[in-house]
N, C-alpha and C. Protein backbone atom coordinates (compact mmCIF):
# COMPACT_ATOMS: atom_id res chain seq x y z
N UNK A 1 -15.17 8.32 -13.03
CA UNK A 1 -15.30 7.05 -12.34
C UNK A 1 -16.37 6.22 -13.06
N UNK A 2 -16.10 5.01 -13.26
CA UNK A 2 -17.11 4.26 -14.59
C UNK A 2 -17.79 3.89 -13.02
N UNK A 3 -19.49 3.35 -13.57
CA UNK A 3 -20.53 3.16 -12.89
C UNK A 3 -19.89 1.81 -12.61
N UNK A 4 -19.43 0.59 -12.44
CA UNK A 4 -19.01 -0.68 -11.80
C UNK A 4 -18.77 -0.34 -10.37
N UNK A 5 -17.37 0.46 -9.89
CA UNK A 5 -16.56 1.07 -8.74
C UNK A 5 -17.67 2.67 -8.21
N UNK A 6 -18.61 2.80 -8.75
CA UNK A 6 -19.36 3.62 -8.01
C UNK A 6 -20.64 3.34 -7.13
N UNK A 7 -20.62 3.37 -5.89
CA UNK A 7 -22.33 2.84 -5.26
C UNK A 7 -21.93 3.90 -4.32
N UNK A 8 -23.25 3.56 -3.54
CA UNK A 8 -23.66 3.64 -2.07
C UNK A 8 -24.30 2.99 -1.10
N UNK A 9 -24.66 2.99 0.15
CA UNK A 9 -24.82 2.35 1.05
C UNK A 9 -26.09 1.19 0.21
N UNK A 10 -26.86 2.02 -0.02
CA UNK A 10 -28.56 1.60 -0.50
C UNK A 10 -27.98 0.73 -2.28
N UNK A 11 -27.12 0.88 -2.77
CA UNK A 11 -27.33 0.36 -4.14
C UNK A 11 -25.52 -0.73 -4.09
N UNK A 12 -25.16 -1.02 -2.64
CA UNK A 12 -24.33 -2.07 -2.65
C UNK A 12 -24.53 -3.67 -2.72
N UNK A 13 -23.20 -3.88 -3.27
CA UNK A 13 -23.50 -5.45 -3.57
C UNK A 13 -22.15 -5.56 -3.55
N UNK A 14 -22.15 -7.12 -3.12
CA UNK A 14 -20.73 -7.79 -2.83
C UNK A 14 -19.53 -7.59 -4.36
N UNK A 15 -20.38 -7.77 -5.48
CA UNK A 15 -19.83 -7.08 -6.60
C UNK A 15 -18.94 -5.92 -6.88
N UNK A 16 -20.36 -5.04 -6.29
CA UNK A 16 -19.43 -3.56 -6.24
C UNK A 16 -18.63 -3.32 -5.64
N UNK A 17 -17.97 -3.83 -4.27
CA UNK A 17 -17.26 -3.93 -3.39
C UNK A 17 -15.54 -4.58 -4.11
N UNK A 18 -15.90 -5.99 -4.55
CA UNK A 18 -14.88 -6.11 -4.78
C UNK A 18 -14.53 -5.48 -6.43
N UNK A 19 -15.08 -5.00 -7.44
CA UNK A 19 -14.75 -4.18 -8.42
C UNK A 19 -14.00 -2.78 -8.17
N UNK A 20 -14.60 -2.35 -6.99
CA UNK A 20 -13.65 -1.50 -6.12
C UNK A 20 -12.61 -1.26 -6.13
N UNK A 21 -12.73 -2.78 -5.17
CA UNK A 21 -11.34 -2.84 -4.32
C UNK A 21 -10.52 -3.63 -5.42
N UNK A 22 -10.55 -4.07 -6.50
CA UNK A 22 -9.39 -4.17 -7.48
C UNK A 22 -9.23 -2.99 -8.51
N UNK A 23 -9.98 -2.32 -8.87
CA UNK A 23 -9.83 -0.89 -9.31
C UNK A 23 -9.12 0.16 -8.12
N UNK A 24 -9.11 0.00 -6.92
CA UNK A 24 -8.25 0.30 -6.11
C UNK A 24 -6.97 0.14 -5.87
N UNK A 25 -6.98 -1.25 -6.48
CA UNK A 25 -5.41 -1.81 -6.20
C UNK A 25 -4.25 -1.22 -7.47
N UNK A 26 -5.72 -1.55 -8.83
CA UNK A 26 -4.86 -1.20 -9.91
C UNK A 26 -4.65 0.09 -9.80
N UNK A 27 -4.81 1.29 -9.22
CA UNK A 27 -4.65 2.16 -9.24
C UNK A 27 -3.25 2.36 -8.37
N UNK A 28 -3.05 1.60 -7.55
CA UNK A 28 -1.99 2.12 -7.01
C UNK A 28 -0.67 1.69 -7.24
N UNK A 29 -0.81 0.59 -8.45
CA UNK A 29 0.69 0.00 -8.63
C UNK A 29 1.21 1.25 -9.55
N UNK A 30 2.74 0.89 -9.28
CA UNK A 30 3.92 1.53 -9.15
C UNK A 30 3.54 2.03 -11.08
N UNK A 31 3.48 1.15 -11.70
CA UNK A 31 3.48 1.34 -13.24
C UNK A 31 2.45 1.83 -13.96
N UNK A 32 1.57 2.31 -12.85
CA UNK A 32 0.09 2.51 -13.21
C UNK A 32 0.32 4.14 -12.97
N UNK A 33 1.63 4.65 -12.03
CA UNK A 33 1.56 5.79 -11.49
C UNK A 33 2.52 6.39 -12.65
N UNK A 34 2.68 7.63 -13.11
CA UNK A 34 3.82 7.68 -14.10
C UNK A 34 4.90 9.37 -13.27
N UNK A 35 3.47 9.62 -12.26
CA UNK A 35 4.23 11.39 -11.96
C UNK A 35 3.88 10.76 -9.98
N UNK A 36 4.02 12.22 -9.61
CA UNK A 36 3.32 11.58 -8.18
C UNK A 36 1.85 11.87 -7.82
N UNK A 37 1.11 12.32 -8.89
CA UNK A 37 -0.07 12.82 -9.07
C UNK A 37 -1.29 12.00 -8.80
N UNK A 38 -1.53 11.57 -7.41
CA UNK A 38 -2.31 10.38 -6.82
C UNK A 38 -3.81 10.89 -6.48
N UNK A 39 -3.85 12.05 -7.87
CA UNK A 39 -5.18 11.89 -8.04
C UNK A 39 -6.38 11.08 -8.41
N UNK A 40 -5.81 9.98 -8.53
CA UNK A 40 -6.90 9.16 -8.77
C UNK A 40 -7.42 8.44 -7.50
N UNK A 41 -6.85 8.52 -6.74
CA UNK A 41 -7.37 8.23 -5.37
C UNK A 41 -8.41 8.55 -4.58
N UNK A 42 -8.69 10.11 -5.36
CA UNK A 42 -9.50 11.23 -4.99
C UNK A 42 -11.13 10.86 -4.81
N UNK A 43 -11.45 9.56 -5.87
CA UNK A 43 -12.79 9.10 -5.88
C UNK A 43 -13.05 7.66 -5.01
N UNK A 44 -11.51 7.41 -4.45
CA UNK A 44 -11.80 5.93 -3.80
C UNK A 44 -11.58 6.50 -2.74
N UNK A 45 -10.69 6.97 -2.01
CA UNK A 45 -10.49 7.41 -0.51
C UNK A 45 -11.37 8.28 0.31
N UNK A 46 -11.73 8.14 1.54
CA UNK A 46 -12.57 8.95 1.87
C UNK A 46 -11.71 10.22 2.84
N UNK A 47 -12.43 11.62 2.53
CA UNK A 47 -11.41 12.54 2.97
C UNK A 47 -11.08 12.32 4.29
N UNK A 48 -11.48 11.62 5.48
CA UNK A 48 -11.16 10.89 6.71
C UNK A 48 -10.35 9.79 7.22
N UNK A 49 -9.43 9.28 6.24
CA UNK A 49 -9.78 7.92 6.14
C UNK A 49 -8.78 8.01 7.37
N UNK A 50 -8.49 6.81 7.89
CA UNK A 50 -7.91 6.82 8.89
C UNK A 50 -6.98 4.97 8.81
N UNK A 51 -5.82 5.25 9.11
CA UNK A 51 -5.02 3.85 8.72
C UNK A 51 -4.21 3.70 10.16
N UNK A 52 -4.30 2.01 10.14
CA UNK A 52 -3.72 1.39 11.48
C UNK A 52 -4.21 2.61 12.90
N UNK A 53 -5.30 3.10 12.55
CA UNK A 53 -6.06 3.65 13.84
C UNK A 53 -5.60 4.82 13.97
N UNK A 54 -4.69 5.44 12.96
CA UNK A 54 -4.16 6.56 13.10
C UNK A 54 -5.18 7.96 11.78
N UNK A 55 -5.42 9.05 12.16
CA UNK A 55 -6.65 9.62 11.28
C UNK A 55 -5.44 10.70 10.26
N UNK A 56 -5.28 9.88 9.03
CA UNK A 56 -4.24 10.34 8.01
C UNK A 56 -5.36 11.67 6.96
N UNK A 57 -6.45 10.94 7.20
CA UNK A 57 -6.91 12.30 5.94
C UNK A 57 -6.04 11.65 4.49
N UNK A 58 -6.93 12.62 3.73
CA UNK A 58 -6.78 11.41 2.49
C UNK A 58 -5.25 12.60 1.58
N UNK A 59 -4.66 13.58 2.05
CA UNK A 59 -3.28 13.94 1.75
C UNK A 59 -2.10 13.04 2.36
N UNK A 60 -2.58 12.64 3.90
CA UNK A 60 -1.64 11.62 4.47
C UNK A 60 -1.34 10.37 3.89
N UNK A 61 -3.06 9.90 3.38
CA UNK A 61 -3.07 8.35 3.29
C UNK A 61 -1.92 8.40 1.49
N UNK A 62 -2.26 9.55 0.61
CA UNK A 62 -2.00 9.77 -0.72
C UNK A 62 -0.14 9.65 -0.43
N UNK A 63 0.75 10.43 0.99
CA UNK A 63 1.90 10.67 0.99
C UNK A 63 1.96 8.77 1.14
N UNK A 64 1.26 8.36 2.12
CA UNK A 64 1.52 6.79 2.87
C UNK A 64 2.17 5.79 1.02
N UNK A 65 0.94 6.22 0.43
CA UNK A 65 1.16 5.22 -0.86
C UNK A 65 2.06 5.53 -1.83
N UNK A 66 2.44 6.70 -1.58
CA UNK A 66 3.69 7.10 -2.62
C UNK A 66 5.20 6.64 -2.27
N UNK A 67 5.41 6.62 -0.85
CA UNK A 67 6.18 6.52 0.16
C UNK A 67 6.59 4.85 0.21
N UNK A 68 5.51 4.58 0.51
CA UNK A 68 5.84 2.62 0.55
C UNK A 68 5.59 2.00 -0.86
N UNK A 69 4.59 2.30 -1.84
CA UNK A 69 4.51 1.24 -2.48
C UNK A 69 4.80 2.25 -4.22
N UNK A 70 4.57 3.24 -4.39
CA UNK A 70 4.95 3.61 -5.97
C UNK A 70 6.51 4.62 -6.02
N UNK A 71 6.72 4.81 -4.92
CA UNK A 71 8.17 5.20 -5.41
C UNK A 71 8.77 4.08 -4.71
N UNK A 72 8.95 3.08 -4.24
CA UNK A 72 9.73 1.93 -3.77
C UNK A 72 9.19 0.81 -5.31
N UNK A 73 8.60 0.90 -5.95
CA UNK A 73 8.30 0.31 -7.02
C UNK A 73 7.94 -1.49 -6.56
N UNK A 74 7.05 -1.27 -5.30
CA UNK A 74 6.47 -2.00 -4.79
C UNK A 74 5.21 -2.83 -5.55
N UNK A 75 5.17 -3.85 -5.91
CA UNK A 75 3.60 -4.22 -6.86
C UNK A 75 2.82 -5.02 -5.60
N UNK A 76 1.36 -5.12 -5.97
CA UNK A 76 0.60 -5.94 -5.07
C UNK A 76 -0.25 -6.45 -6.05
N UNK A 77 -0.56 -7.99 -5.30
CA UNK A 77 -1.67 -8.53 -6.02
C UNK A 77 -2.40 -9.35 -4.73
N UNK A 78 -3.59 -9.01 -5.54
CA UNK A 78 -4.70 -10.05 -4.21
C UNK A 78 -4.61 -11.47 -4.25
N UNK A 79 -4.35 -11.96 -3.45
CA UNK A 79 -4.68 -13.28 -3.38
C UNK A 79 -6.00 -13.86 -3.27
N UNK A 80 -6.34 -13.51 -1.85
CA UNK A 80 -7.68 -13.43 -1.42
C UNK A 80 -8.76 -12.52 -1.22
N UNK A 81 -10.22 -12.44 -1.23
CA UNK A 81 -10.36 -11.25 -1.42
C UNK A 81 -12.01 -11.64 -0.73
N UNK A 82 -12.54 -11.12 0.46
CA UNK A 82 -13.64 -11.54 0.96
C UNK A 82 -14.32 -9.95 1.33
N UNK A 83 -15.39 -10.28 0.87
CA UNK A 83 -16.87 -9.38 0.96
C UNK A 83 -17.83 -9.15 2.47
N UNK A 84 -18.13 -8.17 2.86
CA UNK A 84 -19.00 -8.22 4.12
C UNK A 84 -19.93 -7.01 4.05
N UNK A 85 -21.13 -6.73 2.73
CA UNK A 85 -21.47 -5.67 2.63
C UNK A 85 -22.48 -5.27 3.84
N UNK A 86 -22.82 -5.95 4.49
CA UNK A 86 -23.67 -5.87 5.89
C UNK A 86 -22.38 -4.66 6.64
N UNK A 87 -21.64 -5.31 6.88
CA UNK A 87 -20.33 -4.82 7.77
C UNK A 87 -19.30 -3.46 7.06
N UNK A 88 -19.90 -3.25 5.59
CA UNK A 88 -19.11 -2.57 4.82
C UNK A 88 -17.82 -2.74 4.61
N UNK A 89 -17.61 -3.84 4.75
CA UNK A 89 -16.21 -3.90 4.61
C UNK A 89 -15.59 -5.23 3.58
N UNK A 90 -14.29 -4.95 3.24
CA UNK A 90 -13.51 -5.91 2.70
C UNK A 90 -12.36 -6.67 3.37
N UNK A 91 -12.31 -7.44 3.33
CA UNK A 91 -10.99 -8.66 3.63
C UNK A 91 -10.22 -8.55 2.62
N UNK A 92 -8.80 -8.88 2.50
CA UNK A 92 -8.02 -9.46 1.55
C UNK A 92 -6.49 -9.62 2.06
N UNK A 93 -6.25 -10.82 1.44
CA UNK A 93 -4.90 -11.19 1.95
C UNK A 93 -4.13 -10.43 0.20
N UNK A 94 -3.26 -10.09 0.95
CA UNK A 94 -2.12 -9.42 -0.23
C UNK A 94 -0.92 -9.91 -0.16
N UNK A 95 -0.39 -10.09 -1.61
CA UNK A 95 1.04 -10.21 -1.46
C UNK A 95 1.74 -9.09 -2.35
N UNK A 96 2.29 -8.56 -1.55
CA UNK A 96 3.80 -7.63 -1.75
C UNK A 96 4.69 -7.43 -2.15
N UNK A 97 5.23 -7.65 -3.36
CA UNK A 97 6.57 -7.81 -4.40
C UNK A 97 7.40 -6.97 -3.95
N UNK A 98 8.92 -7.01 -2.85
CA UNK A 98 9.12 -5.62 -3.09
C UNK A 98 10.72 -5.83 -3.91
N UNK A 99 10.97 -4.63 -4.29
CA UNK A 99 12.44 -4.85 -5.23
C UNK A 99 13.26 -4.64 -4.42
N UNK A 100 14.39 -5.71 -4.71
CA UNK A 100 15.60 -5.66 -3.81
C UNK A 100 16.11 -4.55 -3.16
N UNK A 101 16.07 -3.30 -3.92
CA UNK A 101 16.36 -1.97 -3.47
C UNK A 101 15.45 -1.16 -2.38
N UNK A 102 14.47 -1.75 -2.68
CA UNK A 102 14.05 -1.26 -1.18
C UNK A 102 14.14 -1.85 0.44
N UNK A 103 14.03 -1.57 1.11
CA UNK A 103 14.94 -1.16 2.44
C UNK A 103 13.69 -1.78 3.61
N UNK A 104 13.02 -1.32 3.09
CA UNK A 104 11.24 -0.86 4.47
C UNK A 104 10.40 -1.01 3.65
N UNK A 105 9.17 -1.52 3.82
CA UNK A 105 7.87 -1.23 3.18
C UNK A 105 6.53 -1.10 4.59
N UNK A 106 6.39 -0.20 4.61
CA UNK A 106 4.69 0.33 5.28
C UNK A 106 5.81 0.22 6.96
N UNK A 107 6.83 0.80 6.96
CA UNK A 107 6.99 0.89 8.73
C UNK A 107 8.27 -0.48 8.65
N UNK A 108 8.10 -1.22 8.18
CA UNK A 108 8.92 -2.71 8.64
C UNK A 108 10.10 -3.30 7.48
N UNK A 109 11.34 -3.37 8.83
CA UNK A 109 12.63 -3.10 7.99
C UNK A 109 12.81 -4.61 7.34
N UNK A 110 13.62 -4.34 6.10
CA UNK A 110 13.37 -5.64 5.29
C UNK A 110 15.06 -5.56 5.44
N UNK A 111 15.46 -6.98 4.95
CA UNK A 111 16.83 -7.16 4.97
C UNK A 111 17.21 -5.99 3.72
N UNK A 112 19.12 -5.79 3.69
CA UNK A 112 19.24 -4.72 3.31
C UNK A 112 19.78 -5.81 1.62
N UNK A 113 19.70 -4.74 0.64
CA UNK A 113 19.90 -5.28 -0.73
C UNK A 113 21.57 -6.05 -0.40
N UNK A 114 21.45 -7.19 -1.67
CA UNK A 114 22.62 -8.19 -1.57
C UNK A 114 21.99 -8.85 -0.33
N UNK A 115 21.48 -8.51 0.69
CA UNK A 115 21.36 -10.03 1.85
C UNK A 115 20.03 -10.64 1.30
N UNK A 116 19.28 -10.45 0.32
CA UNK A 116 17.87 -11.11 0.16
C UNK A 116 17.68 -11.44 -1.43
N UNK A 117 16.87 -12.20 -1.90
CA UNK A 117 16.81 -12.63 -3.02
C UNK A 117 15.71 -11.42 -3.89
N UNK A 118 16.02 -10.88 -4.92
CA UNK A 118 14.80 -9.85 -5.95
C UNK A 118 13.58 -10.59 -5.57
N UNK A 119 12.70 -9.53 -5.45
CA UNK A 119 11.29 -10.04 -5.55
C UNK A 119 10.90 -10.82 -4.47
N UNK A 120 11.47 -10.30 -3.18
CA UNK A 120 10.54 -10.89 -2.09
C UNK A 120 9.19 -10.34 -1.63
N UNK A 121 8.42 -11.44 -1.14
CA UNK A 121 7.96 -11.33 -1.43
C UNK A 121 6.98 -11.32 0.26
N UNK A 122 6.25 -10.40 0.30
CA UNK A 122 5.74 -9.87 2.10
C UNK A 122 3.92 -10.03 1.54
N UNK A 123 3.56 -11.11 3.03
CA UNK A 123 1.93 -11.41 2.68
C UNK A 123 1.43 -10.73 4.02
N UNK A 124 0.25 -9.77 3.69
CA UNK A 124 -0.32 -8.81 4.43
C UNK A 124 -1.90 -9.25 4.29
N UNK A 125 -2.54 -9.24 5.67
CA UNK A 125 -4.24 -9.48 5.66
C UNK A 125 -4.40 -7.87 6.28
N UNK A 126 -5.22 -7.47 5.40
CA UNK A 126 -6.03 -6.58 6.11
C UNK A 126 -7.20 -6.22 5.78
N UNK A 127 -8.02 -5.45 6.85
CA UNK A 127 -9.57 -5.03 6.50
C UNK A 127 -9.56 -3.70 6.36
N UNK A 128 -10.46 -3.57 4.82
CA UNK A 128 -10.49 -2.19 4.39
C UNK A 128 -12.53 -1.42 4.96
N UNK A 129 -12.56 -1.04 5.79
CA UNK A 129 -13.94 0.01 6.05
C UNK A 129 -14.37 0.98 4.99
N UNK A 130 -15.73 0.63 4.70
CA UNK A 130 -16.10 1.81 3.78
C UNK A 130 -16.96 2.74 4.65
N UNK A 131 -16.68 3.64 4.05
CA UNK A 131 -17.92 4.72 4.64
C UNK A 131 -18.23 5.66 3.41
N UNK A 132 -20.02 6.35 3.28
CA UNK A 132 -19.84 7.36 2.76
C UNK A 132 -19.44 8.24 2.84
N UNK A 133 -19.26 9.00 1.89
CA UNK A 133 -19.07 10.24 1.94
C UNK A 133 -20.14 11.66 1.15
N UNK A 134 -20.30 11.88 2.97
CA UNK A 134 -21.69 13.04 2.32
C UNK A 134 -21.13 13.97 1.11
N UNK A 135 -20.23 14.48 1.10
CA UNK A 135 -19.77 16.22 0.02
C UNK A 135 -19.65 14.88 -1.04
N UNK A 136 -19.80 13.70 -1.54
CA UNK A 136 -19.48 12.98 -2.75
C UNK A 136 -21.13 12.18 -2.49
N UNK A 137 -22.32 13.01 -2.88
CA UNK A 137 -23.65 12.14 -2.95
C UNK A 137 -23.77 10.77 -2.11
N UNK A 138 -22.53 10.80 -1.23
CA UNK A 138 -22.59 9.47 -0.36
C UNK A 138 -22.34 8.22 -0.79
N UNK A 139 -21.64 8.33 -1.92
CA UNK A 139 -20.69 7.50 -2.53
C UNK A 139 -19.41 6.70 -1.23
N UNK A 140 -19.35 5.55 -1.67
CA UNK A 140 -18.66 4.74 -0.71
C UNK A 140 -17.43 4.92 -0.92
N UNK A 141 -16.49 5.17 -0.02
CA UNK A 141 -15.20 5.52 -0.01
C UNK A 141 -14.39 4.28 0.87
N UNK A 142 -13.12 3.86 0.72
CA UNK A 142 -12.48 3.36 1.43
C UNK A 142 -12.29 4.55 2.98
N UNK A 143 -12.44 3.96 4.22
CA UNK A 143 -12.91 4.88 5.10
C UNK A 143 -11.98 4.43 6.59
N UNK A 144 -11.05 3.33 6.33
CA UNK A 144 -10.30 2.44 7.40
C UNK A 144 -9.75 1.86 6.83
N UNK A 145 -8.23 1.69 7.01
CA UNK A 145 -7.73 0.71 6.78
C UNK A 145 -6.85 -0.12 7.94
């Protein structure tokens, strides 16, 4: 993990936060993945993490992203992208590329291929929680989503 995407509570900055969270993102597009080996997740996710209030643990959250966005060959890019290191947390509005062939992305049924145009395109706000993580020197992990 290069020192940019690495802090903790005491050595954060709105910087490190969002270097993160786009080293986060790039990590999870579809072309970035080549096997299903979503080990690289291993240094951003926290082993707790817990999504839409539900507590996935970071094997769940790893099945969640394989599932919706790198085997559906789903891409994302940030649009927006807001900082709250008081609050530990990130904002960002996303948009969602998904390929005609897929069906569903994250739970929600999309029209079926032939009824929709390639490359639609689904805009998502959400807030990502960091927390440390003690067994990782307390390194900040994505910790909520």
């Amino acid at each position: 993990m290069t020192p940019e995407i690495t802090f903790t509570t005491s050595t954060a900055t709105a910087e490190s936060y969002r270097n993160f969270y786009r080293h986060y993102i790039s990590s999870i597009q579809p072309n970035r993945q080549k096997s299903n080996d979503l080990s690289v997740l291993n240094p951003l996710i926290h082993p707790s993490v817990i999504h839409n209030s539900n507590p996935l643990g970071l094997a769940g959250y790893k099945s969640l992203i394989q599932t919706n966005i790198i085997s559906t060959g789903t891409t994302i890019r940030i649009e927006k992208l807001l900082v709250d290191v008081e609050e530990r947390s990130v904002v960002a509005r996303l948009v969602f590329t998904v390929p005609e062939s897929c069906e569903e992305l994250i739970g929600y049924k999309l029209k079926k291929a032939g009824e929709r145009e390639e490359g639609l395109e689904v805009l998502e706000h959400v807030i990502y929680r960091f927390d440390p993580d003690k067994d990782d020197g307390g390194r900040m992990k994505i910790g909520e989503v």
